[in-house]
Protein backbone atom coordinates (compact mmCIF):
# COMPACT_ATOMS: atom_id res chain seq x y z
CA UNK A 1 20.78 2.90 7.14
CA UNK A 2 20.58 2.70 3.11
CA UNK A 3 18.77 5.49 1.31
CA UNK A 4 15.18 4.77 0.58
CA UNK A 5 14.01 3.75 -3.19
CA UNK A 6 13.04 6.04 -5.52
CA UNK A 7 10.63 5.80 -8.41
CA UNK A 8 13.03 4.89 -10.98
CA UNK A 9 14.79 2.35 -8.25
CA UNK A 10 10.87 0.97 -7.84
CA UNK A 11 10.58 0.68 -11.83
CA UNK A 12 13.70 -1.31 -12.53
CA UNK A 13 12.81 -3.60 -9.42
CA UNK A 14 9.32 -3.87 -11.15
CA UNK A 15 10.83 -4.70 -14.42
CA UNK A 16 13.61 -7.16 -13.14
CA UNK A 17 10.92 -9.29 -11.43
CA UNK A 18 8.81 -9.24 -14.32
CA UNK A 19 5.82 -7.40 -13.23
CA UNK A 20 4.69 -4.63 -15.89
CA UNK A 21 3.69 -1.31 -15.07
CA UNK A 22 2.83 1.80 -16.24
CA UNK A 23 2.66 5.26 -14.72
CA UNK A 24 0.87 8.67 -14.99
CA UNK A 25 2.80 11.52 -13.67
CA UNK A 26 0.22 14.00 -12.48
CA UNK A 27 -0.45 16.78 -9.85
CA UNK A 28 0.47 15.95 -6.16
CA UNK A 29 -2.85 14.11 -4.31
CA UNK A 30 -2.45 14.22 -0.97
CA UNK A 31 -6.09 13.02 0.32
CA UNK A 32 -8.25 10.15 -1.05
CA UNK A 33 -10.84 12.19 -2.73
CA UNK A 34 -8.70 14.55 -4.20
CA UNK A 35 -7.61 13.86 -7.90
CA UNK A 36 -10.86 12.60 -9.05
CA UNK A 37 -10.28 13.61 -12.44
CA UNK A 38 -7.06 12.04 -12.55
CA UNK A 39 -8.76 8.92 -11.16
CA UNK A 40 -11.05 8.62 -14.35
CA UNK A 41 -8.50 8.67 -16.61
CA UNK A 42 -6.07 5.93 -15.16
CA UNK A 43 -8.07 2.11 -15.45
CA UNK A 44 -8.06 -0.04 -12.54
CA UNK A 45 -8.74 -0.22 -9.07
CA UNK A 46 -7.53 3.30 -6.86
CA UNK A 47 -6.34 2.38 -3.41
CA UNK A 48 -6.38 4.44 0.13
CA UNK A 49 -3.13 2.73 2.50
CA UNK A 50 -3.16 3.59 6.01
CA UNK A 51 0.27 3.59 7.87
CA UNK A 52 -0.55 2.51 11.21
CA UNK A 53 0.73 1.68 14.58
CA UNK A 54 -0.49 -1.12 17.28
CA UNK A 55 -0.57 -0.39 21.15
CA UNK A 56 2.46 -2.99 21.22
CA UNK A 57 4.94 -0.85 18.64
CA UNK A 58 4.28 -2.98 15.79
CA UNK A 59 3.55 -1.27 12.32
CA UNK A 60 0.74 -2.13 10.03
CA UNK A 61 0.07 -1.32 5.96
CA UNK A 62 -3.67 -1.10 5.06
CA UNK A 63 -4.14 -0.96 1.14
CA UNK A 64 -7.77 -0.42 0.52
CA UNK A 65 -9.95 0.02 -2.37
CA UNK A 66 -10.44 3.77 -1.90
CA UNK A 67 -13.87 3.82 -0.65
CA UNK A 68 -13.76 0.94 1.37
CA UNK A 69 -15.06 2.41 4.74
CA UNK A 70 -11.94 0.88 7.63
CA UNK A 71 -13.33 0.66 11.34
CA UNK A 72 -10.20 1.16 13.23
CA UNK A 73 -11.60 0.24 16.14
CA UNK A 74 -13.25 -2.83 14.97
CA UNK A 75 -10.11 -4.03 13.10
CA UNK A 76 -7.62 -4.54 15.39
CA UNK A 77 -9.31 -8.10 16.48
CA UNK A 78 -9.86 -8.68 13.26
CA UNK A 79 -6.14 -8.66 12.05
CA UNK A 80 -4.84 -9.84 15.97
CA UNK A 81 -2.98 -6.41 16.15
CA UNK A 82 -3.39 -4.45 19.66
CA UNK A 83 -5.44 -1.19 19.63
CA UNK A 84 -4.45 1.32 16.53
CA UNK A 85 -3.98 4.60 15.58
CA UNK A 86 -2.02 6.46 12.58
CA UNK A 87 2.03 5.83 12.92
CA UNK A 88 4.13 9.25 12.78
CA UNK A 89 5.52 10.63 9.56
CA UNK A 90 8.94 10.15 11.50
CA UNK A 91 8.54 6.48 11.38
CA UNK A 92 6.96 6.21 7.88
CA UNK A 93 9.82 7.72 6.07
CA UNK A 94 12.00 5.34 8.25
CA UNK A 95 10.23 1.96 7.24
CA UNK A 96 8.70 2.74 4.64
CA UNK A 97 10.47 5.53 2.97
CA UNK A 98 7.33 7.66 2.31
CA UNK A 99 6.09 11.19 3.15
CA UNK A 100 2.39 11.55 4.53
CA UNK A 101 0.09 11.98 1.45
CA UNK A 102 2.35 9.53 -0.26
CA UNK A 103 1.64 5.90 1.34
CA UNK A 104 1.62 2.63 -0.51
CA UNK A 105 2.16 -0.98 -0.58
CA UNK A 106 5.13 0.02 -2.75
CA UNK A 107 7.04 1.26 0.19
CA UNK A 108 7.77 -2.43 1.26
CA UNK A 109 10.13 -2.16 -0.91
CA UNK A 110 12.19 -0.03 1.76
CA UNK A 111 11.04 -2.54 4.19
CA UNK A 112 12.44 -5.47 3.28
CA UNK A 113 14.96 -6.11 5.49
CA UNK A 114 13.78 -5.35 8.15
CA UNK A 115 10.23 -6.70 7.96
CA UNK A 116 8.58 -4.04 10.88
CA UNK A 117 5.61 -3.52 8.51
CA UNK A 118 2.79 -5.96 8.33
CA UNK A 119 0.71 -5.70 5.47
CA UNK A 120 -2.81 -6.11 5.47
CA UNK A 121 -4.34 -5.98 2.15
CA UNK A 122 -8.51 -5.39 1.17
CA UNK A 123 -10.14 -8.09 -0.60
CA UNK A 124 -11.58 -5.80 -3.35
CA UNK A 125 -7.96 -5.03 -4.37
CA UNK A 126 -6.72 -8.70 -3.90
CA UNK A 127 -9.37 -9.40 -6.58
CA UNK A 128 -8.86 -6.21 -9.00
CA UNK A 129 -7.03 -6.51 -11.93
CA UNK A 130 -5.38 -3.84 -12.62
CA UNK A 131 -4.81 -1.42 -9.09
CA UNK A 132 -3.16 1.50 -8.74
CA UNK A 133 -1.09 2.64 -6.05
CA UNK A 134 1.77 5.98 -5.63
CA UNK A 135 5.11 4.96 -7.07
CA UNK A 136 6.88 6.25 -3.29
CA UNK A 137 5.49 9.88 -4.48
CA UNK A 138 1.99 11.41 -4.84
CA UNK A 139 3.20 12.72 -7.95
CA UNK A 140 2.66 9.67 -9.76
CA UNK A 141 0.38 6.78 -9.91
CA UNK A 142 1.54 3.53 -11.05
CA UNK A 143 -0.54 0.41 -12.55
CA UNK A 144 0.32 -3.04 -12.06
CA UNK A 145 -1.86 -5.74 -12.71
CA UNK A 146 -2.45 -8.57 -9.92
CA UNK A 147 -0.13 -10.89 -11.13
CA UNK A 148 2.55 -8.07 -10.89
CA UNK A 149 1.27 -6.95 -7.19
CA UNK A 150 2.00 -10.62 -5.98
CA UNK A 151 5.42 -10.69 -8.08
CA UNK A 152 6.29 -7.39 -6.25
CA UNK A 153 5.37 -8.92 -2.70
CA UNK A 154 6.85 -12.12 -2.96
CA UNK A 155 10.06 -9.87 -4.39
CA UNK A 156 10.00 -8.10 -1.05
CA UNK A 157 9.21 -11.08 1.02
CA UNK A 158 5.72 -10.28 2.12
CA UNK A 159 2.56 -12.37 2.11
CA UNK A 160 -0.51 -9.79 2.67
CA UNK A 161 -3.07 -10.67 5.45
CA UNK A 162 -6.61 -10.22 3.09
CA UNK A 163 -9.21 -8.66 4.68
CA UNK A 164 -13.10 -8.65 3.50
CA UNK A 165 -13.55 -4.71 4.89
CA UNK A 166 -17.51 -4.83 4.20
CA UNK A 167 -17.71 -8.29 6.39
CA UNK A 168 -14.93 -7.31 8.47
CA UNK A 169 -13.17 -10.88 8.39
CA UNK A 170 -9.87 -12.44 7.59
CA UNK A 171 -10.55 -14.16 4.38
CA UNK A 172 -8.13 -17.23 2.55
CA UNK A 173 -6.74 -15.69 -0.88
């Protein structure tokens, strides 16, 4: 098993692909809802990501807009996963690379190899321009515009399923 990323690993990945970024060290954030301040300061859309597991073993992403309001008991038909609940820290750092209090769509980056980790993806931050998500460390937040986000997923092999959270619907990006 290789070492996970780090931060700097993430940034030269960014910048090899071609998708700019910039990032804000700051205090450690552990809960959406926490770092407000930090929040105003830093442009774009903030994100909430969900590390999740389906009755059938198979792991799931969510990348929100971070108050999108996620029905996990509504979504599993939605996204044709089996019934969900939070995966263990265990098997985030393995797939993902990530502590708890540290999840984002950047830790596909560990995953892409392997490909365990579906990633769903909100509508609201399909459409934002720029988001922000946790360079692999709650330390940090990192901007990317969309055009960079897609860069970075096609880079890791990954085409986000895009969910409409309010309507609670697959939608076509």
């Amino acid at each position: 098993m290789t070492a996970p990323a780090t931060p700097a690993e993430l940034f030269a990945f960014l910048d090899a692909i071609g998708a700019d970024h910039a990032t804000t060290e700051h205090q450690a954030v552990f809960r959406v809802g926490e770092g407000e301040e930090i929040k105003q300061a830093i442009p774009g859309a903030h994100t909430k990501n969900l590390f999740l597991k389906d009755a059938k073993g198979q792991l799931w992403l969510i990348s929100a807009e971070g108050q999108a309001q996620i029905d996990l008991k509504r979504l599993h038909p939605v996204i044709g996963s089996a019934r969900l609940s939070f995966g263990d820290a265990g098997l985030m750092a393995q797939t993902l690379g990530v502590t708890p209090g540290s999840v984002t769509a950047f830790g596909l980056i560990n995953d892409r190899q392997h490909h365990r980790v579906r990633f769903v993806l909100d509508r609201t931050l399909a459409e934002a321009d720029p988001v922000n998500f946790h360079p692999l460390t709650n330390t940090a937040t990192t901007t990317i515009s969309r055009a960079g986000l897609r860069k970075f997923l096609a880079a890791v092999g990954v085409t986000p399923l895009v969910v409409d959270f309010q309507a609670m619907k697959v939608v076509d990006e």
